[in-house]
N, C-alpha and C. Protein backbone atom coordinates (compact mmCIF):
# COMPACT_ATOMS: atom_id res chain seq x y z
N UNK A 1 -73.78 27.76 -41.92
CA UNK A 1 -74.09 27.31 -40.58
C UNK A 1 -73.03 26.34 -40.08
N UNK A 2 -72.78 25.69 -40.71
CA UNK A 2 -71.71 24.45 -40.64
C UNK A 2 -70.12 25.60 -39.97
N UNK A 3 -69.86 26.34 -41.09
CA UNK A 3 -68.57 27.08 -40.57
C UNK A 3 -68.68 27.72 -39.55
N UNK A 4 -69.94 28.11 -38.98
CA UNK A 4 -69.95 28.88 -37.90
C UNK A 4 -70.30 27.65 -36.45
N UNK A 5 -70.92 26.95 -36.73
CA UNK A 5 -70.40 25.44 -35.40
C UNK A 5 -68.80 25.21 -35.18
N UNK A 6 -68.16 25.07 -36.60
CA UNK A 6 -66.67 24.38 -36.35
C UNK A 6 -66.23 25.45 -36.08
N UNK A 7 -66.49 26.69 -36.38
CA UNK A 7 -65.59 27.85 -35.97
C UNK A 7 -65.70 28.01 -34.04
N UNK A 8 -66.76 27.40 -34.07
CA UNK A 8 -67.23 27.66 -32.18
C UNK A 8 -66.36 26.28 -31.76
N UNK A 9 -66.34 25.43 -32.39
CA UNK A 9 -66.28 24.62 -31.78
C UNK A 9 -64.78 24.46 -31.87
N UNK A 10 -64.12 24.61 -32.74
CA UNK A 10 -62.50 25.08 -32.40
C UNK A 10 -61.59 26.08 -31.58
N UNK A 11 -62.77 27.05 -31.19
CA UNK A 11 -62.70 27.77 -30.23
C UNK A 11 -63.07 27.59 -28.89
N UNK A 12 -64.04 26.92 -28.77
CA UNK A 12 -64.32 25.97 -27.68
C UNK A 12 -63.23 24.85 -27.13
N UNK A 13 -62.81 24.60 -28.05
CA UNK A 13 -60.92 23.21 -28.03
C UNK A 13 -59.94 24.22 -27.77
N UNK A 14 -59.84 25.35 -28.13
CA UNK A 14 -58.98 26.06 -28.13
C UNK A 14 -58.91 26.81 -26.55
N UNK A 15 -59.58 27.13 -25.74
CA UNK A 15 -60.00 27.32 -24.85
C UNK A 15 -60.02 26.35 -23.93
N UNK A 16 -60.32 24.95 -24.20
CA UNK A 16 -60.13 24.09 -23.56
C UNK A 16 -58.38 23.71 -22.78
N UNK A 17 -57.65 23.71 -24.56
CA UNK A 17 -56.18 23.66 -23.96
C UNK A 17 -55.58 24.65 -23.32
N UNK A 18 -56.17 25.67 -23.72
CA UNK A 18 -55.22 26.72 -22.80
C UNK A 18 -55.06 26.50 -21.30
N UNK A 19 -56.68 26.91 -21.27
CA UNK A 19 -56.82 26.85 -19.81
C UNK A 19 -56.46 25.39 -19.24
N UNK A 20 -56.30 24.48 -20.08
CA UNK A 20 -55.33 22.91 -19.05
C UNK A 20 -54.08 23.52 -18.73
N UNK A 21 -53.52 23.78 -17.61
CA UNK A 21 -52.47 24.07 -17.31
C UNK A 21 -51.38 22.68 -17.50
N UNK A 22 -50.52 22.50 -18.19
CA UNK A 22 -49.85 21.26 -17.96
C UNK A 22 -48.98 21.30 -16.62
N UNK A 23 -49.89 20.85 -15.00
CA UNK A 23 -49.32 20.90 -13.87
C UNK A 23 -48.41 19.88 -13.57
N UNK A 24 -47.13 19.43 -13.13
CA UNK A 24 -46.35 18.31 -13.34
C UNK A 24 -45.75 18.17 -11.58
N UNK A 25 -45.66 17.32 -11.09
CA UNK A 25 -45.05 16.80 -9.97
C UNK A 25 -43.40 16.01 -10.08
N UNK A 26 -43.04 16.00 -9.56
CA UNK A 26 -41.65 16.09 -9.75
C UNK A 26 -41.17 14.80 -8.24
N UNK A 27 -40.92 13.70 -8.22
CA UNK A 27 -40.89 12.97 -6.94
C UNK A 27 -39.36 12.77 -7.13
N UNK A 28 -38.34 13.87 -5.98
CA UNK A 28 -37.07 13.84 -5.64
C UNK A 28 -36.70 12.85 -4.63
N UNK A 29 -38.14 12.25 -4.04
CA UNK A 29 -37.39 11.19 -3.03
C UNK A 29 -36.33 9.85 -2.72
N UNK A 30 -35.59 9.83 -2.30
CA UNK A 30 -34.96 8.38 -2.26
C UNK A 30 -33.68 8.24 -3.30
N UNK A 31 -33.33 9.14 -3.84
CA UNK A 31 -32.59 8.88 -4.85
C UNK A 31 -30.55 9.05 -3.85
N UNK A 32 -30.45 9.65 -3.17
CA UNK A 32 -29.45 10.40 -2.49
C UNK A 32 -28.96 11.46 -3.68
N UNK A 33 -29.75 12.45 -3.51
CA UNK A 33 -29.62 13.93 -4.21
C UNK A 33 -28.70 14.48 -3.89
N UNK A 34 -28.07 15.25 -4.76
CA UNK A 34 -26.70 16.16 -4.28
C UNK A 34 -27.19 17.07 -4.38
N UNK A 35 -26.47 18.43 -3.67
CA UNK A 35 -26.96 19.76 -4.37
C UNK A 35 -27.00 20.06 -5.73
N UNK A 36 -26.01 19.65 -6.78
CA UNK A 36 -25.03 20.25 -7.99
C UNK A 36 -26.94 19.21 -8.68
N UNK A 37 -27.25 18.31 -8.06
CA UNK A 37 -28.36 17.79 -9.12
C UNK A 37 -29.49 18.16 -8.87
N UNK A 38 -29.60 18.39 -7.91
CA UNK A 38 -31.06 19.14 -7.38
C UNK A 38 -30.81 20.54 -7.90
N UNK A 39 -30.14 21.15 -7.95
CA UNK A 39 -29.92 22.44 -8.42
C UNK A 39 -30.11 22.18 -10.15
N UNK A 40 -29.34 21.55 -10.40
CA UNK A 40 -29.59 21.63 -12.20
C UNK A 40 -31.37 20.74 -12.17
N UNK A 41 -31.97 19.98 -11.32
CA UNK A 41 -33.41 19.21 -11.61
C UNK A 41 -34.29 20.40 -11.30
N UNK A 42 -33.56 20.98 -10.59
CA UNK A 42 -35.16 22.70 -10.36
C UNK A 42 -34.72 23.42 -11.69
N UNK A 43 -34.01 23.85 -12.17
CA UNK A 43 -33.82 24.88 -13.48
C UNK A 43 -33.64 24.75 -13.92
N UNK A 44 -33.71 23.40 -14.37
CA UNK A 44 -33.95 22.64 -15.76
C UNK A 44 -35.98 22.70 -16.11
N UNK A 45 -36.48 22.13 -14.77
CA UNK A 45 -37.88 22.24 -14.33
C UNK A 45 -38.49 23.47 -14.69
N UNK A 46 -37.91 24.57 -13.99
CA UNK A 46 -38.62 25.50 -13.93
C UNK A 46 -38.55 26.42 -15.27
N UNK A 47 -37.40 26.52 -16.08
CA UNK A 47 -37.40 26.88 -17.56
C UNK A 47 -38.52 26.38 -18.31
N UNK A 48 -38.84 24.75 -17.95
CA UNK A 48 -39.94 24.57 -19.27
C UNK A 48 -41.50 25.03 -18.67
N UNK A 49 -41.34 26.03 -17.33
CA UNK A 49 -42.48 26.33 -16.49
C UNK A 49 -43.28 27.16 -17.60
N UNK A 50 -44.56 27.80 -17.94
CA UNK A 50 -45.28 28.71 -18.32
C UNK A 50 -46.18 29.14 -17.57
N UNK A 51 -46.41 30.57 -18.03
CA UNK A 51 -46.83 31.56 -16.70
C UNK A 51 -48.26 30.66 -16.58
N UNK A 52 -48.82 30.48 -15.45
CA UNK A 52 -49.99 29.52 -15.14
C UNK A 52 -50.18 28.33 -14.45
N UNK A 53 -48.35 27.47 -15.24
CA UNK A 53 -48.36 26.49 -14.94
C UNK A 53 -47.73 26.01 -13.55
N UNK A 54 -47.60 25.23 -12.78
CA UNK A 54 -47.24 24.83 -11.41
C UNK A 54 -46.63 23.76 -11.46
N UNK A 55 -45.32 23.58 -11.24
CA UNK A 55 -44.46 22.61 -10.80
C UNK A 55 -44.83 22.02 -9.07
N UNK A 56 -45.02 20.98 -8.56
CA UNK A 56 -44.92 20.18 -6.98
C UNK A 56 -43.53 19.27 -7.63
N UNK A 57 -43.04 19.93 -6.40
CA UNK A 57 -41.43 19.17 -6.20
C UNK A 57 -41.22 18.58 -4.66
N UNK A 58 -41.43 17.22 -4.79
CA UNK A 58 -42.07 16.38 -3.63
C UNK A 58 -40.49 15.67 -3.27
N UNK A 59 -39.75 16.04 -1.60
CA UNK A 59 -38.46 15.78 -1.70
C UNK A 59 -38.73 15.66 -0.14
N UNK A 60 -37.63 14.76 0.29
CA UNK A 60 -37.55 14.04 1.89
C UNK A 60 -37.33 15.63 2.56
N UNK A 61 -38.14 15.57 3.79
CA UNK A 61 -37.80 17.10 4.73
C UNK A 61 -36.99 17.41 4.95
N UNK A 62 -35.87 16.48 5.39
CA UNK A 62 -34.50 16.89 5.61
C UNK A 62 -32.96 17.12 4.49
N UNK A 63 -34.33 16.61 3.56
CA UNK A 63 -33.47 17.46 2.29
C UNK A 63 -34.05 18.75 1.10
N UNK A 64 -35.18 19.30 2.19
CA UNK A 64 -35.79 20.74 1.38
C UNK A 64 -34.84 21.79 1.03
N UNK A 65 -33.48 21.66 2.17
CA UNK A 65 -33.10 22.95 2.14
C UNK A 65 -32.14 22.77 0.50
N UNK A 66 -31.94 21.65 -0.40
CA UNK A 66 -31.92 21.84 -1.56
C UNK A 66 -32.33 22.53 -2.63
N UNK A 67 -34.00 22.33 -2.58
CA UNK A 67 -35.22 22.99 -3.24
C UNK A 67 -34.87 24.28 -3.15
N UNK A 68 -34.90 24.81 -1.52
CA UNK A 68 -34.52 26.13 -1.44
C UNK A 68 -33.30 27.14 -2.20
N UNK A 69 -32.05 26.26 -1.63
CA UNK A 69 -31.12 26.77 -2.30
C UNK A 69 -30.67 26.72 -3.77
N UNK A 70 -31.54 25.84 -4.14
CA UNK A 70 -31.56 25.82 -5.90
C UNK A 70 -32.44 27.48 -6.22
N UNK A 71 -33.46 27.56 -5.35
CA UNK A 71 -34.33 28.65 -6.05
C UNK A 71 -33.29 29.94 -6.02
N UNK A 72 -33.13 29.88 -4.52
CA UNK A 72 -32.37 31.05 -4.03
C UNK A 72 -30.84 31.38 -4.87
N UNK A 73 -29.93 30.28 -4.93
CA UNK A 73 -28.04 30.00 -5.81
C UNK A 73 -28.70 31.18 -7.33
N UNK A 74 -30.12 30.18 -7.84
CA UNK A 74 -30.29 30.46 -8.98
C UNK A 74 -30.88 31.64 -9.32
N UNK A 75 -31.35 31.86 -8.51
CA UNK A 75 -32.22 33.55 -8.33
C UNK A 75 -33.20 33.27 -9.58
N UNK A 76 -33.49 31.92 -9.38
CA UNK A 76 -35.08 31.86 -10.29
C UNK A 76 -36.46 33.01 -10.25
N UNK A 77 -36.69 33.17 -11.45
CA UNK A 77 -38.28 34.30 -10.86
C UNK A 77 -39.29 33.20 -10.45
N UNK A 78 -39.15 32.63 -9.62
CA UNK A 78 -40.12 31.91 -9.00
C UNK A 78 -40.95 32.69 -7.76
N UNK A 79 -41.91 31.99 -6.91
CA UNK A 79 -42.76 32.10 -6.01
C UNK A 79 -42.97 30.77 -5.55
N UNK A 80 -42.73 30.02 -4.36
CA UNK A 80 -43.17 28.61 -3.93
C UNK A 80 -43.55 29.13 -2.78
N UNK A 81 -44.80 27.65 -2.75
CA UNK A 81 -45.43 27.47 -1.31
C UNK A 81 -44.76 26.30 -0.65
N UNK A 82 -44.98 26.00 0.56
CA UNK A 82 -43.83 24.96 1.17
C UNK A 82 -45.16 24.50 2.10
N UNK A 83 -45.10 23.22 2.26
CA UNK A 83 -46.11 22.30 2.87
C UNK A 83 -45.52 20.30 3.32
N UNK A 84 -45.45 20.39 4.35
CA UNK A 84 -45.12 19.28 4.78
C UNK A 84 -45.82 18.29 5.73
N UNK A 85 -45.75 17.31 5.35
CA UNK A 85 -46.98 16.25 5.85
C UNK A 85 -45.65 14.62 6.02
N UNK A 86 -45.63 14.31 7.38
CA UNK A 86 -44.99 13.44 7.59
C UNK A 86 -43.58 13.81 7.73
N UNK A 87 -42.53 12.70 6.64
CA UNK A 87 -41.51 12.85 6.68
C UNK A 87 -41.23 13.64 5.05
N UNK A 88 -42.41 14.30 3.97
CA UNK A 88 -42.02 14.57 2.76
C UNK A 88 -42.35 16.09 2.89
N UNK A 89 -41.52 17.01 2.11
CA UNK A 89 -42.40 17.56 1.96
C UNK A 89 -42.67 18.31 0.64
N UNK A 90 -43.47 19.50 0.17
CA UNK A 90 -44.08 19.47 -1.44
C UNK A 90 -43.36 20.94 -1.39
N UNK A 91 -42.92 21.25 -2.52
CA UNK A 91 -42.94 22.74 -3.14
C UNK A 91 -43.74 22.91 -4.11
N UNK A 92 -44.55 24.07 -3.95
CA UNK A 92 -46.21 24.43 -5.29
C UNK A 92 -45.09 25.37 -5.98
N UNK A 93 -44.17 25.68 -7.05
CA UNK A 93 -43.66 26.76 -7.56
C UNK A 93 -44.84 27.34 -8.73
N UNK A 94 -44.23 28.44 -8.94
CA UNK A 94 -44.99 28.85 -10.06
C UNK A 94 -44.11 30.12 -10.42
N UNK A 95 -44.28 30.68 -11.69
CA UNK A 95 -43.72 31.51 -12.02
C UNK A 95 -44.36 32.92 -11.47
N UNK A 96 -43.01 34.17 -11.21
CA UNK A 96 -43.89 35.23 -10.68
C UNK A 96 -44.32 35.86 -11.74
C-alpha cells in the first residue's frame, strides 16, 4: 500500500513540474540597446525556450523594431504576440 501512495504521489510531483512551464520575462528597458545585443539577448533567450514555455520581452516602443528584427535577421522558429500599453511594449514568444 505504501508503494502504491509514493508511486501516485511521485507521479502526482511529476506532473506537477511538467506542467509548470518555466515562463520568464526579460526587461530590455533603459539600457541603450544596440541591435548586435538585442539580437544575440533574443537567441540566446529563445534557444533555452521549450516547447510550452513563453518568453515576455518587455522593451521601450520605439525600440520594438529590434525584437522584430532579431526574430526575423535570425529566422527563429518562433511565433510572438505584440501588445503595447503606454510607452513599453511586451513580446509573448513561444516556440512554433
Amino acid at each position: 500500500m505504501a508503494k502504491i501512495f509514493i508511486s501516485i504521489l511521485v507521479l502526482i510531483l511529476a506532473a506537477a513540474a511538467f506542467s509548470y512551464a518555466a515562463d520568464r520575462e526579460v526587461n530590455m528597458r533603459g539600457g541603450g540597446l544596440c541591435a548586435t545585443s538585442a539580437t544575440s539577448l533574443v537567441k540566446d533567450e529563445v534557444a533555452s525556450l521549450q516547447q510550452g514555455e513563453k518568453l515576455t520581452l518587455v522593451i521601450e516602443m520605439e525600440n520594438k523594431h529590434l525584437i522584430i528584427s532579431a526574430i526575423k535577421l535570425e529566422e527563429l522558429p518562433v511565433v510572438y504576440e505584440e501588445s503595447t500599453d503606454k510607452d513599453i511594449t511586451r513580446f509573448v514568444i513561444r516556440l512554433k
